[in-house]
C-alpha atoms as a PDB file:
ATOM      1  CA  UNK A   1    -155.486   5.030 -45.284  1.00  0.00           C
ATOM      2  CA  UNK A   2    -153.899   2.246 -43.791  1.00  0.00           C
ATOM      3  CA  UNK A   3    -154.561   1.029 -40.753  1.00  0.00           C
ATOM      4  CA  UNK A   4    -153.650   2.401 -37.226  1.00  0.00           C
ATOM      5  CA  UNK A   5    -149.910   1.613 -36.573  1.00  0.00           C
ATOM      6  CA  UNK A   6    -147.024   2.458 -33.927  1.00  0.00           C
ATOM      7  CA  UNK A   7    -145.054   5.246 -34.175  1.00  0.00           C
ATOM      8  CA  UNK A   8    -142.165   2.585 -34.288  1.00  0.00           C
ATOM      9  CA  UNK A   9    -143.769   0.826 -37.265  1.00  0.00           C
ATOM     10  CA  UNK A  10    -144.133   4.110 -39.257  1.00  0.00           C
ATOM     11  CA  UNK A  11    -140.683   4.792 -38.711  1.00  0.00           C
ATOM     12  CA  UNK A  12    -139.753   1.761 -40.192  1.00  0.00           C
ATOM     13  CA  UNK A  13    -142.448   1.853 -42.829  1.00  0.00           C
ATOM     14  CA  UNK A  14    -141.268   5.957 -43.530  1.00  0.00           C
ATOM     15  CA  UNK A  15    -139.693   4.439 -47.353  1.00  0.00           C
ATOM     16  CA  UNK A  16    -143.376   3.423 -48.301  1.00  0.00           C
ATOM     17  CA  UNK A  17    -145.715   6.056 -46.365  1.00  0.00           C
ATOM     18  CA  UNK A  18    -143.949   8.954 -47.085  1.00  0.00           C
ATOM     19  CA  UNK A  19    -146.697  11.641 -48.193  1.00  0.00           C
ATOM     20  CA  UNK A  20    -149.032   9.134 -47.440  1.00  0.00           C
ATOM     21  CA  UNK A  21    -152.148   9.900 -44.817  1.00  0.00           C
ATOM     22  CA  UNK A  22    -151.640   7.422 -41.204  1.00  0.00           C
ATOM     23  CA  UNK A  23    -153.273   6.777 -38.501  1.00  0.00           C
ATOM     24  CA  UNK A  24    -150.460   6.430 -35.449  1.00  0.00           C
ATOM     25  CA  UNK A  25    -151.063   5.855 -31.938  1.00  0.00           C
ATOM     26  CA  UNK A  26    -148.716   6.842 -29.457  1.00  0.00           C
ATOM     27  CA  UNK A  27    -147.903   9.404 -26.623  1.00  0.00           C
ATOM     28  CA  UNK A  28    -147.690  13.108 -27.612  1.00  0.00           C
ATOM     29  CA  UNK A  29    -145.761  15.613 -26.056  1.00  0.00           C
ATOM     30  CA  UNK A  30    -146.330  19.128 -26.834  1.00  0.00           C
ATOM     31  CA  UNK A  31    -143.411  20.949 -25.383  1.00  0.00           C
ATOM     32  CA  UNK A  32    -141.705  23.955 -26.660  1.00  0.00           C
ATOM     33  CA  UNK A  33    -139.198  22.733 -29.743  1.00  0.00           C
ATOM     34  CA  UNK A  34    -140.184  19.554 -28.545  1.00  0.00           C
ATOM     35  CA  UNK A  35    -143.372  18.757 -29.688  1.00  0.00           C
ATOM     36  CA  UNK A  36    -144.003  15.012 -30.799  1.00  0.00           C
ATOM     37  CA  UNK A  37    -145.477  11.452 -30.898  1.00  0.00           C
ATOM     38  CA  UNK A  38    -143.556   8.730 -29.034  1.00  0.00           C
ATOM     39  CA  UNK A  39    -143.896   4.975 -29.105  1.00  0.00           C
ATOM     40  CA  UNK A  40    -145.477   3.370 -26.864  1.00  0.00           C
ATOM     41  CA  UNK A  41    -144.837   1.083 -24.774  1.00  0.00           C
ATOM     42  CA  UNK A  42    -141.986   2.351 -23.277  1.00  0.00           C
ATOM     43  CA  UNK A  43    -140.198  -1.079 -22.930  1.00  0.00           C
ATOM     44  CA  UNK A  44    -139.771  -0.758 -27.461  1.00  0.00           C
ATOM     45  CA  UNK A  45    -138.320   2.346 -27.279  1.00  0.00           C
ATOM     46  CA  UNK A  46    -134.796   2.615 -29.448  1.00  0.00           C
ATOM     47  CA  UNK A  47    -132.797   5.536 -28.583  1.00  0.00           C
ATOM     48  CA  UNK A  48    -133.286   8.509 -31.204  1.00  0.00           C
ATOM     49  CA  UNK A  49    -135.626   7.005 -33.269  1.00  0.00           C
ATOM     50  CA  UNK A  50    -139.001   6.166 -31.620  1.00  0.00           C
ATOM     51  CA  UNK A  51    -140.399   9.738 -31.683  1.00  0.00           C
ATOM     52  CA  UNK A  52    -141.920  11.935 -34.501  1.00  0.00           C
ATOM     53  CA  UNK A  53    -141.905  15.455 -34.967  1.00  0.00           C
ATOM     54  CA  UNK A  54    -145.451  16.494 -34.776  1.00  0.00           C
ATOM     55  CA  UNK A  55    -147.269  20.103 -36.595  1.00  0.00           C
ATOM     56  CA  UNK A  56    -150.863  20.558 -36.297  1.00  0.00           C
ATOM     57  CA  UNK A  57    -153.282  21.325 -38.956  1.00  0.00           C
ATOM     58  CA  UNK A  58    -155.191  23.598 -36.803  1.00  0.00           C
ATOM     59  CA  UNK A  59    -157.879  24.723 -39.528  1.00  0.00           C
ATOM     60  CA  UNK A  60    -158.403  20.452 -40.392  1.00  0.00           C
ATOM     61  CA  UNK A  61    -158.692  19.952 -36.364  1.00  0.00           C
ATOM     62  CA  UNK A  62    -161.420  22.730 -36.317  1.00  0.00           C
ATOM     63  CA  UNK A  63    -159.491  23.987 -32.690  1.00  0.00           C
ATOM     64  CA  UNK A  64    -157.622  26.664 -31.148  1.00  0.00           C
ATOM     65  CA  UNK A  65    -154.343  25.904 -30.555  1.00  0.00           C
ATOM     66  CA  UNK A  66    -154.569  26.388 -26.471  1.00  0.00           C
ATOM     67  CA  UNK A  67    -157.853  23.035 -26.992  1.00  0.00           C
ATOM     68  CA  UNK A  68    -154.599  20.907 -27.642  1.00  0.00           C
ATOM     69  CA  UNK A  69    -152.945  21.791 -24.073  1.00  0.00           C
ATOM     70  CA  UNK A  70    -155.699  18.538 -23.055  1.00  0.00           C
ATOM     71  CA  UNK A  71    -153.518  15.917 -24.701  1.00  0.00           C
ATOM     72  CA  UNK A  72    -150.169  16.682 -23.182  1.00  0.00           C
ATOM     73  CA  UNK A  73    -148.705  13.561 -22.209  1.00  0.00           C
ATOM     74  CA  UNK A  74    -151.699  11.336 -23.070  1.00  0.00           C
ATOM     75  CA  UNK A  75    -151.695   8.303 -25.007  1.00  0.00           C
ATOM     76  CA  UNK A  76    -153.188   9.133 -27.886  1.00  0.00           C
ATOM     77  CA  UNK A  77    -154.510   8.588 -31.982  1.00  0.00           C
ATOM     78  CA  UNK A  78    -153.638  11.136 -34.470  1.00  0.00           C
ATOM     79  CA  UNK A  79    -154.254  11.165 -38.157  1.00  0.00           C
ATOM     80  CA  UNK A  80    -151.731  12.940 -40.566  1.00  0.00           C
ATOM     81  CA  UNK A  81    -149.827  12.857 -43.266  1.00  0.00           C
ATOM     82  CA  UNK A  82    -146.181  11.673 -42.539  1.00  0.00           C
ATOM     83  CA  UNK A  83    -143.015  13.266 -44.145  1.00  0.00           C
ATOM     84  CA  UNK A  84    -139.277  11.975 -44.759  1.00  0.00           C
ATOM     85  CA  UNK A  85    -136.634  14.656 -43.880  1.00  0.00           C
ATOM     86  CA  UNK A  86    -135.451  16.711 -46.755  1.00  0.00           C
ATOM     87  CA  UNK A  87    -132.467  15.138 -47.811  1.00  0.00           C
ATOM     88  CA  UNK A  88    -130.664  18.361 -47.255  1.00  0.00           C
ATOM     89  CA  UNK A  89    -131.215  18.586 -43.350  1.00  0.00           C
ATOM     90  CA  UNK A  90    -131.443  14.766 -42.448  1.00  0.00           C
ATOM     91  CA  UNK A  91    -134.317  14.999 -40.208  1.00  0.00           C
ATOM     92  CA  UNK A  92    -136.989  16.964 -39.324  1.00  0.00           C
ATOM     93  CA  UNK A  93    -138.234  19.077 -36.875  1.00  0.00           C
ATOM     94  CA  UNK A  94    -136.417  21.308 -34.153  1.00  0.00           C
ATOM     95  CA  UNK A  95    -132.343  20.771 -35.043  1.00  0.00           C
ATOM     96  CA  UNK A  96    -133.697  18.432 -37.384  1.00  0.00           C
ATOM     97  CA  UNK A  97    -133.609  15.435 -34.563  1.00  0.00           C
ATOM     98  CA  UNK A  98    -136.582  13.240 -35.217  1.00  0.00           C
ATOM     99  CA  UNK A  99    -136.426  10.696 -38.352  1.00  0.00           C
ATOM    100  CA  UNK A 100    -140.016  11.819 -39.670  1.00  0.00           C
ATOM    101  CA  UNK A 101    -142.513  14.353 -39.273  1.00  0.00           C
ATOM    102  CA  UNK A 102    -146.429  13.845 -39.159  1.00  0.00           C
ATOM    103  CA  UNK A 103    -148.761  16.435 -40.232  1.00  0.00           C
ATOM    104  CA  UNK A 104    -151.627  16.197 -37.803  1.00  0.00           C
ATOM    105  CA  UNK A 105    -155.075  16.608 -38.840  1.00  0.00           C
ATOM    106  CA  UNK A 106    -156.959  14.808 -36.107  1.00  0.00           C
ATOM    107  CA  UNK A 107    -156.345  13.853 -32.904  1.00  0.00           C
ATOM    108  CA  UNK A 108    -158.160  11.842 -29.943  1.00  0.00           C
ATOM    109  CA  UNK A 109    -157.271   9.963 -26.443  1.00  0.00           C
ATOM    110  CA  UNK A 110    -156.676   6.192 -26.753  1.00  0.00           C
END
């Protein structure tokens, strides 16, 4: 695994980490068809493409789903394996907006 990196920075990296497991540290949201990892800080945000869709690997995290409701909006570390769209859609996620998607098998507050 390599070592911890910004959502930005996996975005850019996506080419050479795709199906690979990361360590990214950013803020999560966990709203309905909205549920992701931003960047962080704020100030390095780009528009549509500092955010990744987020699923959880509930079974890996060894949680109910409702334990996650604690990191809402907290900064946060997560550990997952990160995806490239399908060709097909070009993106992933809800309406296929967000440029990656991150398999999350563990997850803490920064």
């Amino acid at each position: 695994m390599n070592a911890e990196i910004s959502v930005n920075q996996a975005i850019e990296q996506l080419e050479t980490l795709d199906g690979t497991v990361v360590e990214v540290y950013g803020a999560i949201s966990l709203e309905f068809e909205g549920r992701c990892i931003m960047h962080i800080p704020r100030g390095e945000v780009t528009p549509d493409q500092s955010s990744i869709w987020v699923d959880f690997d509930l079974n890996a995290i060894g949680q109910p789903e409702q334990w996650l409701k604690q990191f809402d909006g907290r900064h946060v570390r997560v550990t997952g394996i990160l995806t490239a769209p399908d060709p097909l859609f070009g993106g992933c996620g809800h309406f296929s907006l967000w440029p990656a998607a991150l398999l999350v098998t563990a997850i803490q507050k920064r």
